[in-house]
Protein backbone atom coordinates (compact mmCIF):
# COMPACT_ATOMS: atom_id res chain seq x y z
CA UNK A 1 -9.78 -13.90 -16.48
CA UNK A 2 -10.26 -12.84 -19.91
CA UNK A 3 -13.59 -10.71 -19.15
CA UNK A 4 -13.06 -7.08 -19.09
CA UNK A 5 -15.46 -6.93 -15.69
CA UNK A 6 -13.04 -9.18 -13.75
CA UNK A 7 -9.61 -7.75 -15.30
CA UNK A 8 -10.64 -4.44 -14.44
CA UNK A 9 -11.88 -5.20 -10.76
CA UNK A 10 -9.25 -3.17 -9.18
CA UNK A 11 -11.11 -1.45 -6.37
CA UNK A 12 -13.99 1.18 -7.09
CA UNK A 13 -14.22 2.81 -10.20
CA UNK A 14 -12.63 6.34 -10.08
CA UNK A 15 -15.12 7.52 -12.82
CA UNK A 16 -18.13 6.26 -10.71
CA UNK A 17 -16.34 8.53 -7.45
CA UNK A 18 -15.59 11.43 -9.14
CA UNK A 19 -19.31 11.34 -10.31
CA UNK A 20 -20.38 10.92 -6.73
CA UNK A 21 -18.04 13.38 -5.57
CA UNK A 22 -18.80 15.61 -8.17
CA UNK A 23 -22.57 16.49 -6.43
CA UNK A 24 -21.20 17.14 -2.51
CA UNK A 25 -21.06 20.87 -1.60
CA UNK A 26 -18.29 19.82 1.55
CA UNK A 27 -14.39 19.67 0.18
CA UNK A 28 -14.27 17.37 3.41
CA UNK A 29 -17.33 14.92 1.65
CA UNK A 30 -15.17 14.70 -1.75
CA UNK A 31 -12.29 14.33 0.35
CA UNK A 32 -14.06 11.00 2.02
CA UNK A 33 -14.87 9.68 -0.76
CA UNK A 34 -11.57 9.83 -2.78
CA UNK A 35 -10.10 8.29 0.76
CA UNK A 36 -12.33 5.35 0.79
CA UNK A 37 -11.82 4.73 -3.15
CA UNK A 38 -7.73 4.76 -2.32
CA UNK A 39 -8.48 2.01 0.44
CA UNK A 40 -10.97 -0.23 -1.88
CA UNK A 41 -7.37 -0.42 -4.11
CA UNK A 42 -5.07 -1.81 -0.65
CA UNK A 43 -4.64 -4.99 -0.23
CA UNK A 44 -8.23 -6.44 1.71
CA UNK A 45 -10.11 -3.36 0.77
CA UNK A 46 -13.26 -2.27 1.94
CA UNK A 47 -14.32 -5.78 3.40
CA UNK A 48 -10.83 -5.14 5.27
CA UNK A 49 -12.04 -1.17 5.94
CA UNK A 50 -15.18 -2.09 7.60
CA UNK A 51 -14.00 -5.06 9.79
CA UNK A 52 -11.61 -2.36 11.50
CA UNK A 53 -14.52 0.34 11.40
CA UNK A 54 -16.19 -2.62 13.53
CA UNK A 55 -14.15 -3.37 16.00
CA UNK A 56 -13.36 0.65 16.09
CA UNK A 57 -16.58 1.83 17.00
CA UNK A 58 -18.46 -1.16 18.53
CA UNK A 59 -21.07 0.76 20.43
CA UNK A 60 -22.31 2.17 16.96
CA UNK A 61 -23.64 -1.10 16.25
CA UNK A 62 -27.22 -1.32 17.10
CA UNK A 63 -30.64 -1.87 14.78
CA UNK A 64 -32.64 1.13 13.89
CA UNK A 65 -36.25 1.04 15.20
CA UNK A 66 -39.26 0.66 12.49
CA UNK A 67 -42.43 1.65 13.50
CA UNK A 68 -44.72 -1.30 11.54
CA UNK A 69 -41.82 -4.15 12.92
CA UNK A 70 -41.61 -5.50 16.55
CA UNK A 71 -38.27 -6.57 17.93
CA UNK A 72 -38.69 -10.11 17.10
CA UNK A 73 -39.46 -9.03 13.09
CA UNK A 74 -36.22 -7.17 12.97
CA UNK A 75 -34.53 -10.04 14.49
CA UNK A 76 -35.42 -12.26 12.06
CA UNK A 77 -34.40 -10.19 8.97
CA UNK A 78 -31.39 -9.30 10.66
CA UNK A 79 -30.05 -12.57 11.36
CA UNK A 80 -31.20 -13.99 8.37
CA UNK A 81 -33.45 -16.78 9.95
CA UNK A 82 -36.52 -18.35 8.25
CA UNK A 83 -39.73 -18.08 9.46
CA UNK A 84 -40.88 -21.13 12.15
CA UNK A 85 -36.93 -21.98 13.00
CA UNK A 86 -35.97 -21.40 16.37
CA UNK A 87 -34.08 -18.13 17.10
CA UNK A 88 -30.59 -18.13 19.00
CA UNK A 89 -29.69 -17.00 22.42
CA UNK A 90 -28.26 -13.60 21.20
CA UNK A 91 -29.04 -10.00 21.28
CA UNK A 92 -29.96 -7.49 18.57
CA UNK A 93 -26.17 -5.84 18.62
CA UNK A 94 -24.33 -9.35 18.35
CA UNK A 95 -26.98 -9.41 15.40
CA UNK A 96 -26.09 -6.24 14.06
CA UNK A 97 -22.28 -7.19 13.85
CA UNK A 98 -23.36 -10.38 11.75
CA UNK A 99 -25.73 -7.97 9.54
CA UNK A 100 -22.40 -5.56 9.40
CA UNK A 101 -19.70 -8.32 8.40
CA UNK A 102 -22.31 -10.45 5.72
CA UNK A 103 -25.38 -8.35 5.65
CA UNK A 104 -28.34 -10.61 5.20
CA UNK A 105 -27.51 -12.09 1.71
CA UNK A 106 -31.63 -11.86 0.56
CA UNK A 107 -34.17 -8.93 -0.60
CA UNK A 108 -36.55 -9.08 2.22
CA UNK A 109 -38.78 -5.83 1.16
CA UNK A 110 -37.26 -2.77 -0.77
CA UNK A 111 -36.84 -1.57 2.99
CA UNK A 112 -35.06 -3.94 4.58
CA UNK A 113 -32.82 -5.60 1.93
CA UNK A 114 -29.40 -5.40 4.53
CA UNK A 115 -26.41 -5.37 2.51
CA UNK A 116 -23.03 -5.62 4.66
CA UNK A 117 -20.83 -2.64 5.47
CA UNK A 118 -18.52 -2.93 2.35
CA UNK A 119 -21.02 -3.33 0.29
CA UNK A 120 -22.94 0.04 2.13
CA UNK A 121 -19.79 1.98 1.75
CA UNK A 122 -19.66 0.42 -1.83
CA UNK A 123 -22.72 2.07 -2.73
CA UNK A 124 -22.70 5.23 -1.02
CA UNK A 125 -19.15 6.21 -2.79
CA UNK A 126 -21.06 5.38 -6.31
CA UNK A 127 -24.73 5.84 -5.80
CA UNK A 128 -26.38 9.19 -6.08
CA UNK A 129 -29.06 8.51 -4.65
CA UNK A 130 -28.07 7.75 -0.90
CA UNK A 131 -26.98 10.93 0.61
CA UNK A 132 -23.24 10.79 2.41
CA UNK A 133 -24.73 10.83 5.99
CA UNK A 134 -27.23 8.22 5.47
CA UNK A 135 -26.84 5.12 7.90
CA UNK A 136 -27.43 0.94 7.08
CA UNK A 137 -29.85 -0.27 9.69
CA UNK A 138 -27.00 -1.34 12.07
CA UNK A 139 -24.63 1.60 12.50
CA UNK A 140 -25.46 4.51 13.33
CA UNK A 141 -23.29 8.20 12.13
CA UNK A 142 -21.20 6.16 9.38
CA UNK A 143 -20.18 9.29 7.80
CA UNK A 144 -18.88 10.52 11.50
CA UNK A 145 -16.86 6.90 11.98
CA UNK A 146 -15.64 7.18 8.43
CA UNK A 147 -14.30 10.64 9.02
CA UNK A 148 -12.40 9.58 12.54
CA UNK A 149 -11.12 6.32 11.04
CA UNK A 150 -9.86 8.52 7.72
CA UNK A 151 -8.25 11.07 10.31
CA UNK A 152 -6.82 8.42 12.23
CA UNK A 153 -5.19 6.22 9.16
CA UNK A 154 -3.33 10.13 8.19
CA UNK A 155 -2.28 9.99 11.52
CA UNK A 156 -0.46 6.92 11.41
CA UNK A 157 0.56 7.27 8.44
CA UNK A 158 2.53 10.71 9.45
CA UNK A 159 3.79 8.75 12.19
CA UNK A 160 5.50 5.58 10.24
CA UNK A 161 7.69 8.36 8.19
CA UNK A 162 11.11 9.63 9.72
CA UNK A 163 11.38 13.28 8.52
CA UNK A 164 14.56 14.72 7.68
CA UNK A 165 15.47 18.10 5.98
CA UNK A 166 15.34 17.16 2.36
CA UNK A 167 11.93 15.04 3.09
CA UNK A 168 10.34 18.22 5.11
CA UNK A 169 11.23 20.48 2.34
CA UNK A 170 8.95 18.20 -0.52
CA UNK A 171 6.34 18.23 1.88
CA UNK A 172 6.18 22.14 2.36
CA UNK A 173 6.69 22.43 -1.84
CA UNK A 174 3.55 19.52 -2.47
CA UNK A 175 1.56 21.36 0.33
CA UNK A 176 1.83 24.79 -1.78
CA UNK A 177 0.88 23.08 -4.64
CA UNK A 178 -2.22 21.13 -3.20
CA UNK A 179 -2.97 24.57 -1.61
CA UNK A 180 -2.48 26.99 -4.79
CA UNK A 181 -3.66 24.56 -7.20
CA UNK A 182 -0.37 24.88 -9.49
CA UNK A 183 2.33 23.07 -10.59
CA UNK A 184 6.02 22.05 -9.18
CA UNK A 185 8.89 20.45 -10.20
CA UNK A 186 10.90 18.51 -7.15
CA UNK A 187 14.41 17.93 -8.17
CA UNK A 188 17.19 15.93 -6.02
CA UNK A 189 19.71 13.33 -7.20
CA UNK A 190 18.99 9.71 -6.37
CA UNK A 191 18.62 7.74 -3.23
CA UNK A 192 18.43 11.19 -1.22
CA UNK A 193 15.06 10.09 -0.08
CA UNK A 194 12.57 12.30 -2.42
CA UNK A 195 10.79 9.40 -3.41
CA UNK A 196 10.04 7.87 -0.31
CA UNK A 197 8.82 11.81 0.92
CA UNK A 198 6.10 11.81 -1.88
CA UNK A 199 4.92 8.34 -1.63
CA UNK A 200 4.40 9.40 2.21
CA UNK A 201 2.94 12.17 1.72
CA UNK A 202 0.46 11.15 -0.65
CA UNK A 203 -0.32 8.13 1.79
CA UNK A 204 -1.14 10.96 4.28
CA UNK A 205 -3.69 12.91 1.42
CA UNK A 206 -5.35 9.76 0.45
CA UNK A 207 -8.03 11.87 0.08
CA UNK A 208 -6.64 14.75 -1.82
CA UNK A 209 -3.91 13.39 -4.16
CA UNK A 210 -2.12 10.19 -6.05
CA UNK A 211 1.42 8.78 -6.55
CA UNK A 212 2.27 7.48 -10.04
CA UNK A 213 5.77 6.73 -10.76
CA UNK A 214 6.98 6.56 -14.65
CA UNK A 215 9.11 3.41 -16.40
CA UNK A 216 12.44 3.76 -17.93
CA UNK A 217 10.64 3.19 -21.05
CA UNK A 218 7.89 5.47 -20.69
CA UNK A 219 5.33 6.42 -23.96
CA UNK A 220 2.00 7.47 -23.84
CA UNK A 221 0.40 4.19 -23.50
CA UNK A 222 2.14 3.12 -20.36
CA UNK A 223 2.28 6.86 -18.84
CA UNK A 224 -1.71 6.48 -19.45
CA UNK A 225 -2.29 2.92 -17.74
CA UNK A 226 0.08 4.20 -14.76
CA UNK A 227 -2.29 7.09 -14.29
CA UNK A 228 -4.92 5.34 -14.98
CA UNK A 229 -4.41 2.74 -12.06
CA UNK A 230 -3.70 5.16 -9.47
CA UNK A 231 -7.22 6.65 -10.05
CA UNK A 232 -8.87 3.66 -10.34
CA UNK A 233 -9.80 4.13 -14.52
CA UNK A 234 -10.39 1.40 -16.47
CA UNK A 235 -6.44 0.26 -18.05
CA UNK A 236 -6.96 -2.92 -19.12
CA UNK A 237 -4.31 -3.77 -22.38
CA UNK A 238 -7.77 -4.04 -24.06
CA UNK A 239 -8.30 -0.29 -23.57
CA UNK A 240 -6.54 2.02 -26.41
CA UNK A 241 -4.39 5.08 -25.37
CA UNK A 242 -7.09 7.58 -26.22
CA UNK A 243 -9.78 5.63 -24.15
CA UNK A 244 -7.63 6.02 -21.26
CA UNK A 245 -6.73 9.90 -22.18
CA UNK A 246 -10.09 10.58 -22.01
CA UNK A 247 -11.27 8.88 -18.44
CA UNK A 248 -8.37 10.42 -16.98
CA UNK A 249 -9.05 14.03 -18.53
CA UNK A 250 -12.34 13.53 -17.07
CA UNK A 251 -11.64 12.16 -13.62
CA UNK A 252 -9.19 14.75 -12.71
CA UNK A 253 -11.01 17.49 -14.18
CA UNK A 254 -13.86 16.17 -12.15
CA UNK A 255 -12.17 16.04 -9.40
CA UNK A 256 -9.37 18.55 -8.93
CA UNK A 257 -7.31 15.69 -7.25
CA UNK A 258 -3.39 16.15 -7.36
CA UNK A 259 -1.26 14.04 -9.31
CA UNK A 260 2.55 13.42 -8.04
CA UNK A 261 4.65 11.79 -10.60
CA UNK A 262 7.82 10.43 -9.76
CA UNK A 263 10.59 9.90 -12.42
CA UNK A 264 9.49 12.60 -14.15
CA UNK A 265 12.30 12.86 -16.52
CA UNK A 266 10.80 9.38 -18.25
CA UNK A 267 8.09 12.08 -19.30
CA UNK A 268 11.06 12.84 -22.21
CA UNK A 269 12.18 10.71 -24.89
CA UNK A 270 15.13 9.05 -23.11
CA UNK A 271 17.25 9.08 -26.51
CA UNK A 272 20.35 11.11 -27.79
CA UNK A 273 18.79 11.95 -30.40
CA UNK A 274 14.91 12.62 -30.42
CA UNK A 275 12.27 13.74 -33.08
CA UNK A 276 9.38 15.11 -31.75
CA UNK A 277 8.36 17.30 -28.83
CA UNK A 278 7.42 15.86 -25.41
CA UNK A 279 3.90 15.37 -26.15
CA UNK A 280 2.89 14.18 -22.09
CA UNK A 281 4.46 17.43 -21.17
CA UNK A 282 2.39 19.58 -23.44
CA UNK A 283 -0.56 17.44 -22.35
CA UNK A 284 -0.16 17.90 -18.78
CA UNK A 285 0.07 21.70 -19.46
CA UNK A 286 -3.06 22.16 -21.50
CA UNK A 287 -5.49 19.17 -20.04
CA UNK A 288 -4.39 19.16 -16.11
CA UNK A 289 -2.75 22.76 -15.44
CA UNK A 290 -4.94 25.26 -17.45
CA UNK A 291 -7.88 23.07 -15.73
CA UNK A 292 -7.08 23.76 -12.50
CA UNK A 293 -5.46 20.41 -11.63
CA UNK A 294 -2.24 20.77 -8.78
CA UNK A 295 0.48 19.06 -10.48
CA UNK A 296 4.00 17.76 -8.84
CA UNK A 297 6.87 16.58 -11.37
CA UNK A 298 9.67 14.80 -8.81
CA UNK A 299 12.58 13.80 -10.77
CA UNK A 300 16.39 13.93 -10.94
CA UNK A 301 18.63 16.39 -12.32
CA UNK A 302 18.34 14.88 -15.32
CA UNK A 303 15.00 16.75 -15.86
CA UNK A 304 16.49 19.38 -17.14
CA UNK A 305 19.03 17.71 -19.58
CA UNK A 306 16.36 16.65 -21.49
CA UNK A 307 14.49 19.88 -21.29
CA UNK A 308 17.29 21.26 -23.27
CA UNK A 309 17.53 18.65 -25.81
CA UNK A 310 13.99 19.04 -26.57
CA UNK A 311 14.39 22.26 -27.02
CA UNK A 312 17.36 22.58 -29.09
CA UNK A 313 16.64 19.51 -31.14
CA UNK A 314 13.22 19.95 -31.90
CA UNK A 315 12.45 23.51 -31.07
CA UNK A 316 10.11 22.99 -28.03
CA UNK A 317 8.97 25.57 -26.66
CA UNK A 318 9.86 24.98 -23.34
CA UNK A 319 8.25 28.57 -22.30
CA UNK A 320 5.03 27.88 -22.04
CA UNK A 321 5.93 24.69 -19.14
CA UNK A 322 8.22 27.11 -17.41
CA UNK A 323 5.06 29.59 -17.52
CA UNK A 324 2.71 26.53 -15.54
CA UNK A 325 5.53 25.64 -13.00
CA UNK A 326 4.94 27.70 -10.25
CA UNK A 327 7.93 26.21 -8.24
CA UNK A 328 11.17 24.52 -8.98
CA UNK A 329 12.99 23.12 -6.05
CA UNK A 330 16.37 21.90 -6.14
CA UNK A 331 16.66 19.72 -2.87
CA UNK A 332 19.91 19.62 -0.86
CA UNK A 333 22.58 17.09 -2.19
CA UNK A 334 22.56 14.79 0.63
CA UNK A 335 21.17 14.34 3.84
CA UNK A 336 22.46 15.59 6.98
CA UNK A 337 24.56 12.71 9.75
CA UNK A 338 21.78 13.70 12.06
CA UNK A 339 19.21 12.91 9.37
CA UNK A 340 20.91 9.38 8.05
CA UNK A 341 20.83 8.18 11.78
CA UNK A 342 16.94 8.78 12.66
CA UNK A 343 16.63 7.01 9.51
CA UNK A 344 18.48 4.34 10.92
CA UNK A 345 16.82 3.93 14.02
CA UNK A 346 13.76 4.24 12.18
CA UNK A 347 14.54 1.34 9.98
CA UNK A 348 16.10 -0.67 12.96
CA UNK A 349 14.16 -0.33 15.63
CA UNK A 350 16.07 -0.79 19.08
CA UNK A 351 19.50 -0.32 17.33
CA UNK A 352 22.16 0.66 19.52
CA UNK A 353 24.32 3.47 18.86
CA UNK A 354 27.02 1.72 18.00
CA UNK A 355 24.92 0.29 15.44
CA UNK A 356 23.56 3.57 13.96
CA UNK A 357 27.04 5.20 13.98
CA UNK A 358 28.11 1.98 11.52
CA UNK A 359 25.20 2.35 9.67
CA UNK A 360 25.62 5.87 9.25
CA UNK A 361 29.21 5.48 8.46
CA UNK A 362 28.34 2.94 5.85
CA UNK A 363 25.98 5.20 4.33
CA UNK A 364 28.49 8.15 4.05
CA UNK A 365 31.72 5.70 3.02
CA UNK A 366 29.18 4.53 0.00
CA UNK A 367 28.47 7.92 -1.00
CA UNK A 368 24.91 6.20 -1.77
CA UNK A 369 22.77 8.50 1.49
CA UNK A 370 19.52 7.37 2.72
CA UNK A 371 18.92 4.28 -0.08
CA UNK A 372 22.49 2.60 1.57
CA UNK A 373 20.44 2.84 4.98
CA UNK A 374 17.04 0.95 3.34
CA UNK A 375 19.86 -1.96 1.93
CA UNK A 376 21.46 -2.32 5.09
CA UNK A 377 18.14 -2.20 7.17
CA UNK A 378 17.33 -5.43 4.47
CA UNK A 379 19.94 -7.68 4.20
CA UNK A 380 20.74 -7.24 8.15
CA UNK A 381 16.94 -8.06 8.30
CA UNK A 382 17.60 -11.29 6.35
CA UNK A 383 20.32 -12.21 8.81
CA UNK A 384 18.43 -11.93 11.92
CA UNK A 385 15.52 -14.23 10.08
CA UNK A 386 17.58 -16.80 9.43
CA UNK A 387 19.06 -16.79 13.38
CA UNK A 388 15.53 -16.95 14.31
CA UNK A 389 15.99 -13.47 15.87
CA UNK A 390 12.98 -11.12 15.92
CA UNK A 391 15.03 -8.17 16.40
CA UNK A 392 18.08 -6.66 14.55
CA UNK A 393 21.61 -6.94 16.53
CA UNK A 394 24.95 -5.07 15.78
CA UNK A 395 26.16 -8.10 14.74
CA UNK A 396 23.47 -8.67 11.79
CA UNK A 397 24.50 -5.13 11.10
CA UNK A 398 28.06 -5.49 11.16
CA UNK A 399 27.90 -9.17 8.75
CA UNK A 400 25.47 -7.86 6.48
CA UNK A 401 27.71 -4.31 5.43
CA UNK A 402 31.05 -6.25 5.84
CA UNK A 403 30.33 -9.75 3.90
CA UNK A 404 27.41 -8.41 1.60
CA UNK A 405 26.78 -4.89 0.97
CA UNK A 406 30.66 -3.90 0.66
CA UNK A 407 31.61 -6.79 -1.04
CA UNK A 408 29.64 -5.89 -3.71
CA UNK A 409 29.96 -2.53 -3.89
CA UNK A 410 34.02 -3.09 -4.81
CA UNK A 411 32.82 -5.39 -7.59
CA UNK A 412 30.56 -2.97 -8.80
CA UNK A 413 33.15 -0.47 -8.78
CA UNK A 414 35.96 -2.63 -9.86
CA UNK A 415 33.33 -4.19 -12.82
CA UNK A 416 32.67 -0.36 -13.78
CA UNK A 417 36.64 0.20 -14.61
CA UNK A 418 36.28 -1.17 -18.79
CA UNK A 419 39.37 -1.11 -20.67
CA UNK A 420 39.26 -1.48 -24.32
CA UNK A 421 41.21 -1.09 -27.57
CA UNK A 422 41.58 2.48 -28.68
CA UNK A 423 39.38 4.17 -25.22
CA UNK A 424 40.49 5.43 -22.25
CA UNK A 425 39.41 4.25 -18.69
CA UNK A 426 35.72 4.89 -17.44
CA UNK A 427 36.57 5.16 -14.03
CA UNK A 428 33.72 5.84 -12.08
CA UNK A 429 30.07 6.80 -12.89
CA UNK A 430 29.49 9.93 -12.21
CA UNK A 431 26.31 11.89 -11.83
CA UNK A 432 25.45 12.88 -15.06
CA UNK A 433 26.36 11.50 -18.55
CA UNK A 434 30.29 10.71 -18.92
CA UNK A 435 32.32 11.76 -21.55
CA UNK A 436 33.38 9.78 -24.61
CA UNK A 437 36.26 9.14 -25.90
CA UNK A 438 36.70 7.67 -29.28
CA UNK A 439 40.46 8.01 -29.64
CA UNK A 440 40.36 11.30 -31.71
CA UNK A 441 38.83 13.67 -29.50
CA UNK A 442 36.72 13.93 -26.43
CA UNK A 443 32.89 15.21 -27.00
CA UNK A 444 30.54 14.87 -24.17
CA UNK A 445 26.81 13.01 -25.02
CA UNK A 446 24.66 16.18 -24.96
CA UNK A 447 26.82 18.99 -26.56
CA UNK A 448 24.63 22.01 -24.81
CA UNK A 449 25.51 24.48 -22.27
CA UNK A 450 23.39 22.90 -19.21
CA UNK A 451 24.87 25.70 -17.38
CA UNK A 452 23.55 28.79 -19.33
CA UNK A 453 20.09 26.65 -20.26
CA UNK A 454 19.27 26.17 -16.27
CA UNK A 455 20.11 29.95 -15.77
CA UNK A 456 17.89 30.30 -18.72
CA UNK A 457 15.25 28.53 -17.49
CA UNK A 458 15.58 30.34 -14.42
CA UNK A 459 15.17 33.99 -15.63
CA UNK A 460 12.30 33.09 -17.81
């Protein structure tokens, strides 16, 4: 556990990929490989990868013909049998699969050392030296059955996302920035779904982009190690910030793959009062924009907030990011009743519409959108598991708003209402930061004009 080789095992190496990728002439080869990287880092990996890629395309299993070895020879060294043992009652494609799931676990001969299909795919995401349409000895076009499995995982993974207006509109604003190679900024308030949107849409560019999503308490160290994980670098807590820095620089500069950051507002100092300049920011301008690397910043209103404290506090020059951001998109402030029911029934599957119309009344009564629709979807889902129940009723529906989620959503509210000596009454939260009151006077927490800096920002 304490070795840096096992600590770091987390899938193949993204600096070994982007190496590899770095050589093919076909967007769609680089593309492959950055896919099959992403799936070496879900849970079963590649051994998981090529069982499905097996049972996929069975009739590509077969053994390649040698001129100087019979059928019996290849047999043998297929199946992994010793010399003067009996063979079994089985032909050379049931063979093939065994060579396919173990490989044949022995060096028999520079030219017919078999590894298994993870460990092929292993090597021909890393190794230079085998071309990307070379074939093991058992399957033949792997590069063509890679291709149709990677087209067929986007596919589903289109499919398992309910789009709604707010969702459709970060997909077209990540598209243009995959496409132009330039940076946006995604901005929507809270549990409107944005999140959810780039997390799906990266899981359909496997291939093309990755999802990092910043800490409350975000520095450069643990902005790094995020970054670093998603691309498969090297982030041990052995491994100083400017080891990391470096990897990544190189990596992405390598590869020109997209990086989506979510909570983007962490990328500030989170403080009232800050004393130096938002160094991530400046470093995403200079090492990933002015190299050519598609950026996409999704955060909250609060983005900007901060923008303007850095700038009047420490003199940032906020310019020259409003120069790199190609786009800023202010997302709708909540979803559409339409939009907050196919979410539902997405959730729920085979909910009535009595049940949707409560959960979509639920949803609107909490003023909370699309995230009250994920907690009812939950606890309702904990109900039916502990009836036994393999499917979500109106009932589970109706218990789990009514005796859970409601419940606490007064105490929250009622907890929120803080009364003491010499203050007046916080009676809400509301969107942005609330106004104080210390007896005297009333001052709000950031003294600027958000107003006039947004239109600022805007016209610059």
């Amino acid at each position: 556990m304490s070795s840096a080789e096992f600590s770091e095992l987390r899938g193949l190496s993204g600096t070994a990929v982007a190496a590899k990728a770095a050589i093919q002439q076909d967007a769609k080869d680089r593309s492959l490989l950055w896919f099959l990287q992403r799936m070496s880092t879900t849970r079963g990996g590649l051994e998981k990868l090529a069982v499905e890629l097996i049972e996929m395309f069975p009739k590509r299993l077969g053994v390649r013909r040698f001129d100087d070895l019979d059928d019996e020879e290849i047999f043998r060294r297929m199946s992994r049998i010793e010399e003067g043992e009996p063979e079994p009652d089985r032909d050379l494609r049931e063979c093939a699969r065994e060579a396919a799931v173990h490989g044949n676990g022995e060096s028999l001969g520079e030219s017919f050392c078999v590894p298994s299909l993870a460990e092929f795919i292993t090597r021909l995401c890393i190794d230079p030296k085998i071309a990307i349409d070379e074939d093991p000895v058992y399957f033949s076009d792997l590069r063509g059955a890679l291709m149709q499995y990677k087209k067929s995982h986007e596919a589903e993974a289109d499919a398992a996302f309910q789009q709604t207006e707010i969702s459709r509109k970060v997909w077209q604003t990540l598209d243009f920035a995959m496409r132009a190679r330039r940076m946006v900024v995604v901005e929507g308030f809270e549990g409107r779904g944005k999140t959810e949107a780039a997390k799906a849409w990266c899981n359909v560019h496997f291939g093309e982009a990755r999802f990092v999503s910043l800490k409350g308490i975000t520095n450069k160290t643990t902005a790094f190690r995020e970054i670093a994980k998603a691309l498969g670098v090297a982030a041990t807590y052995k491994r100083k910030t400017t080891e990391m820095q470096a990897r990544i620089e190189d990596v992405l500069q390598r590869s020109q793959i997209m990086l989506v950051i979510d909570e983007a507002h962490f990328l500030f100092s989170q403080s009232q009062r800050i004393y130096n300049r938002p160094e991530l920011l400046d470093w995403i301008d200079t090492a990933l924009c002015d190299q050519g690397v598609p950026v996409a910043l999704v955060t909250t209103p609060q983005f900007l907030v901060c923008m303007s404290r850095a700038a009047d506090q420490v003199g940032w020059n906020w310019k020259q990011f409003r120069r790199r951001v190609k786009r800023y998109v202010a997302l709708a402030k909540s979803n559409t009743a339409e939009d907050l029911a196919a979410i539902a029934r997405r959730l729920i599957p085979g909910a009535t519409k009595e049940t949707v119309k409560m959960v979509v009344a639920y949803a609107l009564l909490s003023k909370r959108d699309a995230s009250a629709i994920g907690d009812v979807a939950e606890e309702a889902g904990l109900l039916a598991e502990d009836d036994g129940s393999q499917t979500i009723t109106f009932k589970h529906v109706e218990k789990a708003i009514n005796e859970q989620l409601i419940p606490s959503d007064r105490a929250f509210a009622e907890r929120l209402r803080i009364r003491k000596p010499g203050r007046a009454e916080i009676a809400a939260v509301p969107d942005c930061a609330p106004p104080i009151n210390d007896g005297a006077s009333t001052r709000s927490i950031e003294p600027v004009d958000h107003n006039f800096r947004r239109a600022d920002l805007v016209r610059s």
